[in-house]
N, C-alpha and C. Protein backbone atom coordinates (compact mmCIF):
# COMPACT_ATOMS: atom_id res chain seq x y z
N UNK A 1 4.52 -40.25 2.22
CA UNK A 1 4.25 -39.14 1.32
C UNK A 1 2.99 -38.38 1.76
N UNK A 2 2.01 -39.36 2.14
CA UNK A 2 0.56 -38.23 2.27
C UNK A 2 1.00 -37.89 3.37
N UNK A 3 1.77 -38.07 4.72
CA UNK A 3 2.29 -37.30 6.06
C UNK A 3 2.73 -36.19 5.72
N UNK A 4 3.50 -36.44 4.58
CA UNK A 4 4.66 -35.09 4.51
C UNK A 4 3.51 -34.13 3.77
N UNK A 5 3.12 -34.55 2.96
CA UNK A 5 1.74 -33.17 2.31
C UNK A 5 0.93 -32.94 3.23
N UNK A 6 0.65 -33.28 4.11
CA UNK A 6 -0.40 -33.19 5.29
C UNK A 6 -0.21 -32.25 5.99
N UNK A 7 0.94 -32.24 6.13
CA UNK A 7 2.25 -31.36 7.07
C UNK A 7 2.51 -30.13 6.13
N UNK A 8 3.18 -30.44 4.92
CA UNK A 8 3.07 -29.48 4.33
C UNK A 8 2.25 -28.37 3.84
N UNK A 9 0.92 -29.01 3.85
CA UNK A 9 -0.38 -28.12 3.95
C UNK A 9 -0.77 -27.22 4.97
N UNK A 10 -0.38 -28.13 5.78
CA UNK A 10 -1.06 -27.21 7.43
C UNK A 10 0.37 -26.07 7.71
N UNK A 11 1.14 -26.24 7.15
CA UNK A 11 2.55 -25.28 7.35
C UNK A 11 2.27 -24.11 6.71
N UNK A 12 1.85 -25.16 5.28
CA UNK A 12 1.78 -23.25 4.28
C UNK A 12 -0.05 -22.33 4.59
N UNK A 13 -0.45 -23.05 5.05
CA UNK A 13 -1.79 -22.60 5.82
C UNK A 13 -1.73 -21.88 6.98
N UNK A 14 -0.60 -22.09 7.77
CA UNK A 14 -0.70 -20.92 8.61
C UNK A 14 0.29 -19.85 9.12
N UNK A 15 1.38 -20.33 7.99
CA UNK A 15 2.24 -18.94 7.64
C UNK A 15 1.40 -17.97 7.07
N UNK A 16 0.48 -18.79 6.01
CA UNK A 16 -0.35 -17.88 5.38
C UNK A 16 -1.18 -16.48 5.89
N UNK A 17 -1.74 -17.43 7.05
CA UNK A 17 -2.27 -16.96 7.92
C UNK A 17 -1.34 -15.72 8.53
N UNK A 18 -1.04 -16.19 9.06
CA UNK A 18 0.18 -15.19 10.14
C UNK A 18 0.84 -13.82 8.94
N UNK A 19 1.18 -14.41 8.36
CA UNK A 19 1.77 -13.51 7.00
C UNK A 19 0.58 -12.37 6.22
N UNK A 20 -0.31 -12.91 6.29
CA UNK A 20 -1.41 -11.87 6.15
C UNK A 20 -2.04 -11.37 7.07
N UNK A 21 -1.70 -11.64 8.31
CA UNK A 21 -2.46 -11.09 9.59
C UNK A 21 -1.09 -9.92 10.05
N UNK A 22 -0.18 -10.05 9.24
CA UNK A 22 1.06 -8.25 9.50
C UNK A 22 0.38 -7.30 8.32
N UNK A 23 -0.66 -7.72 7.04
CA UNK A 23 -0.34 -7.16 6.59
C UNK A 23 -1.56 -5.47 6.84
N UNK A 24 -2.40 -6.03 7.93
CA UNK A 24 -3.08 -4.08 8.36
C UNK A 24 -1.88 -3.68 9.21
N UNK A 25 -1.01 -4.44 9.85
CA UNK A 25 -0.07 -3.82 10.36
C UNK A 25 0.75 -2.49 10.16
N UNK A 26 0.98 -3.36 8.28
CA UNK A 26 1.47 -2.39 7.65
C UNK A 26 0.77 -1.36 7.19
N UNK A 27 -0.43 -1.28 6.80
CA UNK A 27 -0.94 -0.61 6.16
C UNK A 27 -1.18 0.62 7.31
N UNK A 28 -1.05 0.15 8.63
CA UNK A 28 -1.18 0.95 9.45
C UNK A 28 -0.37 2.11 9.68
N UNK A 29 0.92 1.70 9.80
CA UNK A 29 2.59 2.21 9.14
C UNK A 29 2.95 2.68 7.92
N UNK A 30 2.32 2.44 6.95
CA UNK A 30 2.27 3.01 5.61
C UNK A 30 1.23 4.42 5.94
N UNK A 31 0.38 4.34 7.05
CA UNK A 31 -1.07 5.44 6.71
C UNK A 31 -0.28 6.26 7.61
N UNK A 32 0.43 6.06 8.91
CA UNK A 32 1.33 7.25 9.33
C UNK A 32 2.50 7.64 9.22
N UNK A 33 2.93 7.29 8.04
CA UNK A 33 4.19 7.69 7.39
C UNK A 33 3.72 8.97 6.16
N UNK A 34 2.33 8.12 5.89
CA UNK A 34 1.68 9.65 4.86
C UNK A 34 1.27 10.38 5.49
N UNK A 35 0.54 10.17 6.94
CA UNK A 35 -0.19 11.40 7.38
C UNK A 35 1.08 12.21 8.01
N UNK A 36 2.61 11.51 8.13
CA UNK A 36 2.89 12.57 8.97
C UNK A 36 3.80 13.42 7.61
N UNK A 37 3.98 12.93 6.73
CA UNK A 37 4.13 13.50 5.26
C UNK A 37 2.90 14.57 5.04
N UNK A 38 1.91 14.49 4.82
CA UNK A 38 0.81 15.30 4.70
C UNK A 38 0.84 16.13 6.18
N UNK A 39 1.32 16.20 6.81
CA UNK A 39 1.36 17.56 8.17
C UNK A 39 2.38 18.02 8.00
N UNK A 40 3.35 17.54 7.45
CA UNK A 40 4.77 18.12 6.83
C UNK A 40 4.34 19.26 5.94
N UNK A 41 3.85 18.75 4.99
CA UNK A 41 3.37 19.91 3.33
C UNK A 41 2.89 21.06 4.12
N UNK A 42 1.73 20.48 4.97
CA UNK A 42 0.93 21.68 5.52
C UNK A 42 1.81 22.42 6.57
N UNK A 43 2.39 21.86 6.95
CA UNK A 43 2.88 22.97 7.78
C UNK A 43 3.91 23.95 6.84
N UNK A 44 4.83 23.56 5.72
CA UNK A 44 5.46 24.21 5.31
C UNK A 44 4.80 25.09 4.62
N UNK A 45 3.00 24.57 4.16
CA UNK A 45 2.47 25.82 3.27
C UNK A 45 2.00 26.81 4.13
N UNK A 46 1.90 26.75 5.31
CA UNK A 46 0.89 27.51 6.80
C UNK A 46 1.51 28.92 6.37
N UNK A 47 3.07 29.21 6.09
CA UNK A 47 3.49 30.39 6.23
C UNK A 47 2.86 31.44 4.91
N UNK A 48 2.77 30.43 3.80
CA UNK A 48 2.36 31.23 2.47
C UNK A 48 0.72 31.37 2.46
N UNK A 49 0.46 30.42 3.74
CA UNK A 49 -1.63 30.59 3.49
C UNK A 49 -1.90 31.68 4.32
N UNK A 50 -1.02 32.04 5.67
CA UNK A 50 -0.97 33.55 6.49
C UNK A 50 -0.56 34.57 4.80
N UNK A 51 0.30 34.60 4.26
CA UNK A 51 0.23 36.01 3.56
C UNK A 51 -0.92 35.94 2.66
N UNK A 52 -1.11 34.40 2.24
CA UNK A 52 -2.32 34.64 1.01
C UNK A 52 -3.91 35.22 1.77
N UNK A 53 -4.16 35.05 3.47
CA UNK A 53 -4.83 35.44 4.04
C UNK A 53 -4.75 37.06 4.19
N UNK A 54 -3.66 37.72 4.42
CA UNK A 54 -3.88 39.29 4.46
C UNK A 54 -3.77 39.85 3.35
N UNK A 55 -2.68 39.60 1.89
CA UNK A 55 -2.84 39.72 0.82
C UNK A 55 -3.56 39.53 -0.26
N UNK A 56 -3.98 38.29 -0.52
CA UNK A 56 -4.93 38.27 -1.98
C UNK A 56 -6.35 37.17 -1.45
N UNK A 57 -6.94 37.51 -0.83
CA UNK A 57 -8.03 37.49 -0.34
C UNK A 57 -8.46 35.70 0.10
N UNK A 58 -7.25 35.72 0.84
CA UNK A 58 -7.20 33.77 1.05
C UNK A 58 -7.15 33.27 0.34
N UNK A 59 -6.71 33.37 -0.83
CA UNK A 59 -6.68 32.61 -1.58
C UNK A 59 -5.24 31.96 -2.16
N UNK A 60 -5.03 30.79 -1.58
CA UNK A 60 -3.38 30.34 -1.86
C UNK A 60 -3.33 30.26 -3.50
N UNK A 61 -3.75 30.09 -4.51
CA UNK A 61 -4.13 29.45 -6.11
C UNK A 61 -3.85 31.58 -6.38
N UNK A 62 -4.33 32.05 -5.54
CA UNK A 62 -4.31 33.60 -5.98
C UNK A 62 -2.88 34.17 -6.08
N UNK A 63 -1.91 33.65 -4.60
CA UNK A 63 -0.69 33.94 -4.47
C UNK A 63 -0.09 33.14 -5.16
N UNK A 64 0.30 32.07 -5.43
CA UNK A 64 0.77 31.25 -6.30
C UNK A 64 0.64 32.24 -7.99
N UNK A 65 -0.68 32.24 -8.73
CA UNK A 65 -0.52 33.02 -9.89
C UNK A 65 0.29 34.14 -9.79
N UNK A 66 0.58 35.24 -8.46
CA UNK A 66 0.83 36.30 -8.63
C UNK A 66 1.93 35.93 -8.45
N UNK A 67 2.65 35.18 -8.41
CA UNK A 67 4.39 34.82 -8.04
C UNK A 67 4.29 33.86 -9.44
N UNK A 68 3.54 33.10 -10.11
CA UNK A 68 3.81 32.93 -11.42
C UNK A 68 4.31 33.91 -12.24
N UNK A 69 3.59 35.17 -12.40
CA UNK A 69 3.17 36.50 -13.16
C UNK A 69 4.55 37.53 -13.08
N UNK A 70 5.20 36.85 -12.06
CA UNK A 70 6.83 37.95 -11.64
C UNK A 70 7.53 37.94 -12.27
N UNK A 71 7.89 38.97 -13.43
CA UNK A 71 9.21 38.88 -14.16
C UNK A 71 10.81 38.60 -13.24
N UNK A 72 10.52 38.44 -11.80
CA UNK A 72 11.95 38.03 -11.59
C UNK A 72 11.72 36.31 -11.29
N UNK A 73 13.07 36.13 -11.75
CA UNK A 73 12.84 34.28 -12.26
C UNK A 73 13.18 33.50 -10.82
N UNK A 74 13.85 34.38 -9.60
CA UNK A 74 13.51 33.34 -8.78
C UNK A 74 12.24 33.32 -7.80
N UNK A 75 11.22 34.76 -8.00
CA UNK A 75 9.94 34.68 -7.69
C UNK A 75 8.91 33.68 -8.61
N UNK A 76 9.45 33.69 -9.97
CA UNK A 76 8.47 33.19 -10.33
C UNK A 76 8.92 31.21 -9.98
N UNK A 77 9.90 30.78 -9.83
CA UNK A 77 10.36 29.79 -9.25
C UNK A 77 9.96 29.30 -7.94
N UNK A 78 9.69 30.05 -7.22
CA UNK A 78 8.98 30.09 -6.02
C UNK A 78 7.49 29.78 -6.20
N UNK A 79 7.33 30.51 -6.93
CA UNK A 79 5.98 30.24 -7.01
C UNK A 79 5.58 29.22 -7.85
N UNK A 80 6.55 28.37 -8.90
CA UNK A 80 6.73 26.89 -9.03
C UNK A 80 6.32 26.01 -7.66
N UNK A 81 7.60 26.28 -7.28
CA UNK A 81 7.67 25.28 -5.85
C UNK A 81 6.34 24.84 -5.21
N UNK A 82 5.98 26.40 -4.64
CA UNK A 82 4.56 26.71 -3.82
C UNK A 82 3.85 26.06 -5.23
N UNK A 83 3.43 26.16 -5.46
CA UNK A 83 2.13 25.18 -6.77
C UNK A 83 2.17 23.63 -6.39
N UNK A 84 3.69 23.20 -6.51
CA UNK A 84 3.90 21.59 -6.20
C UNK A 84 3.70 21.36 -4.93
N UNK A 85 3.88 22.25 -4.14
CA UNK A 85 3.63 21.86 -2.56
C UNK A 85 2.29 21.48 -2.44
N UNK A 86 1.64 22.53 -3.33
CA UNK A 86 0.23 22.59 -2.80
C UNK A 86 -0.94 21.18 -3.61
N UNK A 87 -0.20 20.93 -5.44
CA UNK A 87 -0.41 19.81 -5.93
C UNK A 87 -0.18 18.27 -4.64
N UNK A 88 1.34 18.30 -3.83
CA UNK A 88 1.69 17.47 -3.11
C UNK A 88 0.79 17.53 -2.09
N UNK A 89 0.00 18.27 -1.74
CA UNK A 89 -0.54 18.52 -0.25
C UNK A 89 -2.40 17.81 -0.65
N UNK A 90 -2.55 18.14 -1.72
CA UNK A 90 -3.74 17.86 -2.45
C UNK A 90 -3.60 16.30 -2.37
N UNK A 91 -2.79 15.37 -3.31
CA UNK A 91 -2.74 14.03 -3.72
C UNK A 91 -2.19 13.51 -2.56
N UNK A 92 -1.76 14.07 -1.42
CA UNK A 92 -2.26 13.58 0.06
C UNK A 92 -2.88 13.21 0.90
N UNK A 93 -3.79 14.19 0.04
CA UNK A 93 -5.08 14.27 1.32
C UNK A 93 -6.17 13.00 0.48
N UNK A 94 -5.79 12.85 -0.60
CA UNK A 94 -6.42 11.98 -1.37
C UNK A 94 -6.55 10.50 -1.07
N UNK A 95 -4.82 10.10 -1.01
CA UNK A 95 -4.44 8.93 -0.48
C UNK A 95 -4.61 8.91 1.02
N UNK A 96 -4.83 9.52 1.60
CA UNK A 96 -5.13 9.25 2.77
C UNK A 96 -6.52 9.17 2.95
N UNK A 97 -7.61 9.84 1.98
CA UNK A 97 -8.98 9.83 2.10
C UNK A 97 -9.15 8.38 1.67
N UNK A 98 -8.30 7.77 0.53
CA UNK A 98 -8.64 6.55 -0.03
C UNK A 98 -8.52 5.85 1.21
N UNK A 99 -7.72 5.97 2.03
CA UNK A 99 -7.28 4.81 2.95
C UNK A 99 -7.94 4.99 4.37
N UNK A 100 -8.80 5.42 4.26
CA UNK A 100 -10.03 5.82 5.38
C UNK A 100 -11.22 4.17 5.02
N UNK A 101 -10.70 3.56 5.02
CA UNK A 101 -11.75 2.18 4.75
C UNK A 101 -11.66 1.26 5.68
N UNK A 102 -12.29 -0.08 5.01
CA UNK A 102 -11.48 -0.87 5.61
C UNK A 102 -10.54 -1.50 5.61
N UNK A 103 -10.03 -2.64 5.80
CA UNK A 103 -8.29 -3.31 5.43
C UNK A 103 -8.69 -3.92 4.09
N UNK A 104 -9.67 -4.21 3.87
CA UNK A 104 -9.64 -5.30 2.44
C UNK A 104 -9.55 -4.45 1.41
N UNK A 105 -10.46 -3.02 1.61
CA UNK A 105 -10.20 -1.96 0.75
C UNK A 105 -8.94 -1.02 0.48
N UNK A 106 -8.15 -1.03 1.65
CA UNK A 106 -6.88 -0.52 1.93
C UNK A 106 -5.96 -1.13 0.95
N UNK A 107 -5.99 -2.82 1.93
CA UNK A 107 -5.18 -3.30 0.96
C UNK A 107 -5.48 -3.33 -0.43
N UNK A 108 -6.59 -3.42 -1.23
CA UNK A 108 -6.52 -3.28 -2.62
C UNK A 108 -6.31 -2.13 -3.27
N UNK A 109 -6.55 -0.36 -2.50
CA UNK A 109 -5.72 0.50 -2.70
C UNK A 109 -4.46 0.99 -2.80
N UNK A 110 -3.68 0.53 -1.72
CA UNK A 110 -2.21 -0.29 -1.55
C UNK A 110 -1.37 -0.87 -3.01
N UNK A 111 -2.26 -2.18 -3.96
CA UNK A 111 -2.00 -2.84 -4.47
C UNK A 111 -1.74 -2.26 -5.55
N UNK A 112 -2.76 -0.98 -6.14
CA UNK A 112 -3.33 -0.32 -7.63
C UNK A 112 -2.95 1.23 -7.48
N UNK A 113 -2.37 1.78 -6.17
CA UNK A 113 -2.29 3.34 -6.45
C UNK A 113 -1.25 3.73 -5.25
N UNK A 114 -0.58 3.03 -4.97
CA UNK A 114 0.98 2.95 -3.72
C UNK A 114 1.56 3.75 -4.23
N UNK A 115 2.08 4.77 -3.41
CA UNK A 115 3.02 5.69 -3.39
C UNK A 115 4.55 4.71 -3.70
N UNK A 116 5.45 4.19 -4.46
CA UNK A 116 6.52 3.58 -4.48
C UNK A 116 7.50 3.86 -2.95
N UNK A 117 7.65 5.12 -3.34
CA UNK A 117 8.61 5.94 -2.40
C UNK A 117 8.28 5.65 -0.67
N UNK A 118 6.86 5.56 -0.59
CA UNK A 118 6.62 5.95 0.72
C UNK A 118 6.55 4.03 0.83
N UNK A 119 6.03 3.47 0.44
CA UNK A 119 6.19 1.90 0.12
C UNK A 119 7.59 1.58 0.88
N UNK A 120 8.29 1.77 0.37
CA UNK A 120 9.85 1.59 0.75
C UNK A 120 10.13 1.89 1.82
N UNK A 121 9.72 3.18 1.66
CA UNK A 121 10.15 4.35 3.15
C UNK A 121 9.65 2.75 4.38
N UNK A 122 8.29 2.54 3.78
CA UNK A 122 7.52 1.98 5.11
C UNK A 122 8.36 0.45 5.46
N UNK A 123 8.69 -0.07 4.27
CA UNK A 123 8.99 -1.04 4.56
C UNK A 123 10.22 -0.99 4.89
N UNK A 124 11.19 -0.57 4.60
CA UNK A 124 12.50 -0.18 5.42
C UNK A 124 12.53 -0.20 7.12
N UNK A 125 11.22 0.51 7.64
CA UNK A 125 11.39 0.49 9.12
C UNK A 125 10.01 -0.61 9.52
N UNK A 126 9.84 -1.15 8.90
CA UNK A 126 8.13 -1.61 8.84
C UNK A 126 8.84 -3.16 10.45
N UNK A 127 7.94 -3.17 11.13
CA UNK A 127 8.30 -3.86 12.38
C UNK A 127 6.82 -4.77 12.24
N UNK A 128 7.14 -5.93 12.19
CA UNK A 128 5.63 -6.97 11.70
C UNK A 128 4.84 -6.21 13.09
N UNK A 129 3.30 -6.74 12.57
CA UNK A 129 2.06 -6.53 13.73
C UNK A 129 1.18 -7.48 13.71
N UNK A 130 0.81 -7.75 13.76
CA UNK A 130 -0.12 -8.78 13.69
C UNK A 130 -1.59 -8.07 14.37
N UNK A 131 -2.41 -7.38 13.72
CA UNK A 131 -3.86 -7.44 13.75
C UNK A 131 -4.92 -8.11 14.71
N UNK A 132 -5.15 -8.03 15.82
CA UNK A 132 -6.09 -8.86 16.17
C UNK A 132 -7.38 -8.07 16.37
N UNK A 133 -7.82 -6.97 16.15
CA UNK A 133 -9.08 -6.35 15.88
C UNK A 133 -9.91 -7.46 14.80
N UNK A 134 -11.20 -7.56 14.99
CA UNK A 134 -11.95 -8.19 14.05
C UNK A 134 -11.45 -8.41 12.54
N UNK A 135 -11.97 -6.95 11.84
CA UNK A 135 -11.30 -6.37 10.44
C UNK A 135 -9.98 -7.25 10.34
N UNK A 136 -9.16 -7.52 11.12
CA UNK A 136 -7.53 -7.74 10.85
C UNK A 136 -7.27 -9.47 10.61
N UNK A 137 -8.20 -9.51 11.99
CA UNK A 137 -8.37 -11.13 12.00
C UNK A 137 -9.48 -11.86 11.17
N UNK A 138 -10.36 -11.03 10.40
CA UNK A 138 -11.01 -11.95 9.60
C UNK A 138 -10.47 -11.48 7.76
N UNK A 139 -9.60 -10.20 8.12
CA UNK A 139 -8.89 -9.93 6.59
C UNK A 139 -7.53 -11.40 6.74
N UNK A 140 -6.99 -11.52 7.62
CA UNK A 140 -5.93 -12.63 7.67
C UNK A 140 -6.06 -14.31 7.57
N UNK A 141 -7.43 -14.36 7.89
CA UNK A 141 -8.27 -15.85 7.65
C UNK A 141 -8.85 -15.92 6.33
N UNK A 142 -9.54 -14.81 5.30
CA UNK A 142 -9.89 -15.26 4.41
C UNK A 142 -8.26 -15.01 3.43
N UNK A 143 -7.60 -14.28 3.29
CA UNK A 143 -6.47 -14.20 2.61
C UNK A 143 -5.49 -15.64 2.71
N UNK A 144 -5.49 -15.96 4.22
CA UNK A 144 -4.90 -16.65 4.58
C UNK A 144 -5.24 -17.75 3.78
N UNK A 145 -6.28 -18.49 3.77
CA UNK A 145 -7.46 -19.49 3.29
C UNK A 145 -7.19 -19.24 1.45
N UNK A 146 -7.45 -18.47 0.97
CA UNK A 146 -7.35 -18.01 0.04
C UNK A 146 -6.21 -18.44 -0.79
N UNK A 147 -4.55 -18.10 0.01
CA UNK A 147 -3.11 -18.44 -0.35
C UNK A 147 -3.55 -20.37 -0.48
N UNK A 148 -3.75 -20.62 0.81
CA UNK A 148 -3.58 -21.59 1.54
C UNK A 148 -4.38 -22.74 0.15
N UNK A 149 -5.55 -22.25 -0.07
CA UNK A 149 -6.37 -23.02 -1.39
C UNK A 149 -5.60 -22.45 -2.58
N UNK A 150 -5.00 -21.73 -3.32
CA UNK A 150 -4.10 -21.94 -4.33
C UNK A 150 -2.96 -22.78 -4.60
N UNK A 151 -2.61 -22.69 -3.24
CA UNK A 151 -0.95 -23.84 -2.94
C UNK A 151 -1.94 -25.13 -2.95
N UNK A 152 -2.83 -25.32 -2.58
CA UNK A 152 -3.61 -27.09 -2.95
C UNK A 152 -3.62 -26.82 -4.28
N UNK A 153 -4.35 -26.13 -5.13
CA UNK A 153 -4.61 -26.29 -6.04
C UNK A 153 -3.70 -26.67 -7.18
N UNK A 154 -2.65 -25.99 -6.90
CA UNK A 154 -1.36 -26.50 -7.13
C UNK A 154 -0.73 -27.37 -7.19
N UNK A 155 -0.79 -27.70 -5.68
CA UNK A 155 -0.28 -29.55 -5.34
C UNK A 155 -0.95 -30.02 -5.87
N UNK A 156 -2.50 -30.09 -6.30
CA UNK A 156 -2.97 -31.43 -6.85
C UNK A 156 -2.59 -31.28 -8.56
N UNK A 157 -2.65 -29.97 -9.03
CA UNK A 157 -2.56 -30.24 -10.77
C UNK A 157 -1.04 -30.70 -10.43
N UNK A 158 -0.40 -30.26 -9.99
CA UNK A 158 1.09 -30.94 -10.15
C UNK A 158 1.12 -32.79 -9.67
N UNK A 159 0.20 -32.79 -9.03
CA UNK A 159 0.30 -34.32 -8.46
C UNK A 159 -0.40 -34.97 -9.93
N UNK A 160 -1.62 -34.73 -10.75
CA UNK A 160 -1.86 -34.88 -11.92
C UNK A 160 -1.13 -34.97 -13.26
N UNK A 161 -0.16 -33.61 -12.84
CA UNK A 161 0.91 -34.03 -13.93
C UNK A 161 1.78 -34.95 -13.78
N UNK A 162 2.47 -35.15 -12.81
CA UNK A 162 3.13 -36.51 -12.62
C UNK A 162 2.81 -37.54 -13.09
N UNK A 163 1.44 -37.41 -12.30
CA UNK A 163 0.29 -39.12 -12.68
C UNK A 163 0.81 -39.32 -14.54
N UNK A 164 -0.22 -38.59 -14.38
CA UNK A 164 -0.13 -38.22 -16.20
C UNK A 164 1.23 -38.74 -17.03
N UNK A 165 2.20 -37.95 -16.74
CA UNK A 165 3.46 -38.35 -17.20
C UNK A 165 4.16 -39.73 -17.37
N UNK A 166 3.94 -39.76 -15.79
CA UNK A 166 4.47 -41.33 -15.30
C UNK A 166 3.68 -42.37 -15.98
N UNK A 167 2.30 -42.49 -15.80
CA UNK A 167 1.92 -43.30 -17.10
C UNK A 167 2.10 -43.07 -18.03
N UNK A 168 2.16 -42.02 -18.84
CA UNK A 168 2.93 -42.16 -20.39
C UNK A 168 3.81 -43.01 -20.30
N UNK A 169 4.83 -42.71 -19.34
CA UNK A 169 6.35 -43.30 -19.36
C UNK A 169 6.45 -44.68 -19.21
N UNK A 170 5.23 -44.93 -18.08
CA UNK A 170 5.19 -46.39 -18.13
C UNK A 170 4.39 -47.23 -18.69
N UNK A 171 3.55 -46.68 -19.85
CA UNK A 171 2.83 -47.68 -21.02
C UNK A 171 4.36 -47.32 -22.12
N UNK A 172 5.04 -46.48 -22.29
CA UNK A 172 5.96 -47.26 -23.17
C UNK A 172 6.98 -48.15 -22.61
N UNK A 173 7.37 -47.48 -21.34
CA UNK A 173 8.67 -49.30 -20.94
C UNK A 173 8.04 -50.43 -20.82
N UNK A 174 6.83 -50.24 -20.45
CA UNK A 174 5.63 -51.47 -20.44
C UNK A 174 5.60 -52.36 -21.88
């Protein structure tokens, strides 16, 4: 029995490991799936920031109101659209500013403010990596370590409850 937990320890200790050493991989793959999402927006807004440049004095928020303001409904629809592009192009540049850190910060940005959609997107084509830059390899040792000391902690209250039990059980057949 203590072989097989011995074994079993050092197993889930360095999947752990390994399993958290893909995960800047991803985050790496998640950050150019947005940036190339965020060069997408911009390029589709490039054509409306040239007219808002010779027309309403550079100012894209200027052309946007004046295509709000259009009594015809598919200008002013347009100028819906163009608003969300430009909202989408904004909360881009955001998540990508968030993710200008390091991996420990990434990943806890990741955890609390993930795009769902792009999440998926990433993990759908997501191809493991494994990290060996500093940052990668010492985010995958303490995480790793981290998993690795909960699964003990585990094994032993569960080895306690047994104890526990089993003597109940056996001061009454006793």
């Amino acid at each position: 029995m203590w072989l097989l937990r011995g074994l079993l320890d050092r197993l889930v200790l360095l999947a752990s490991v390994l399993c958290a050493g893909c995960i800047p991989g991803f985050i790496i793959q998640y950050r150019q799936r947005l940036n190339g999402r965020l060069d997408q927006v911009l390029l589709d807004l490039a054509p409306f920031q040239a007219i808002a440049d010779s027309e309403h004095h550079a100012s894209l928020q200027e052309l946007v109101q004046y295509h709000l303001q259009s009594t015809d409904p598919t200008f002013h629809h347009e100028g819906e659209a163009l608003q969300s592009m430009m909202r989408a192009a904004d909360q881009l540049r955001a998540m990508a500013q968030a993710l200008n850190v390091d991996v420990a910060h990434q990943f806890a940005y990741l955890l609390t403010h993930a795009d769902r959609g792009l999440l998926h997107a990433t993990w759908t084509d997501y191809r493991p990596a494994f990290a060996l830059d500093a940052d990668g390899v010492i985010f995958a040792l303490i995480v790793g370590v981290g998993v690795w000391s909960v699964f003990m902690l585990l094994l032993l209250a569960f080895g306690w409850l047994l104890r526990t039990l089993w003597g109940e059980r056996w001061e009454r057949t006793g």
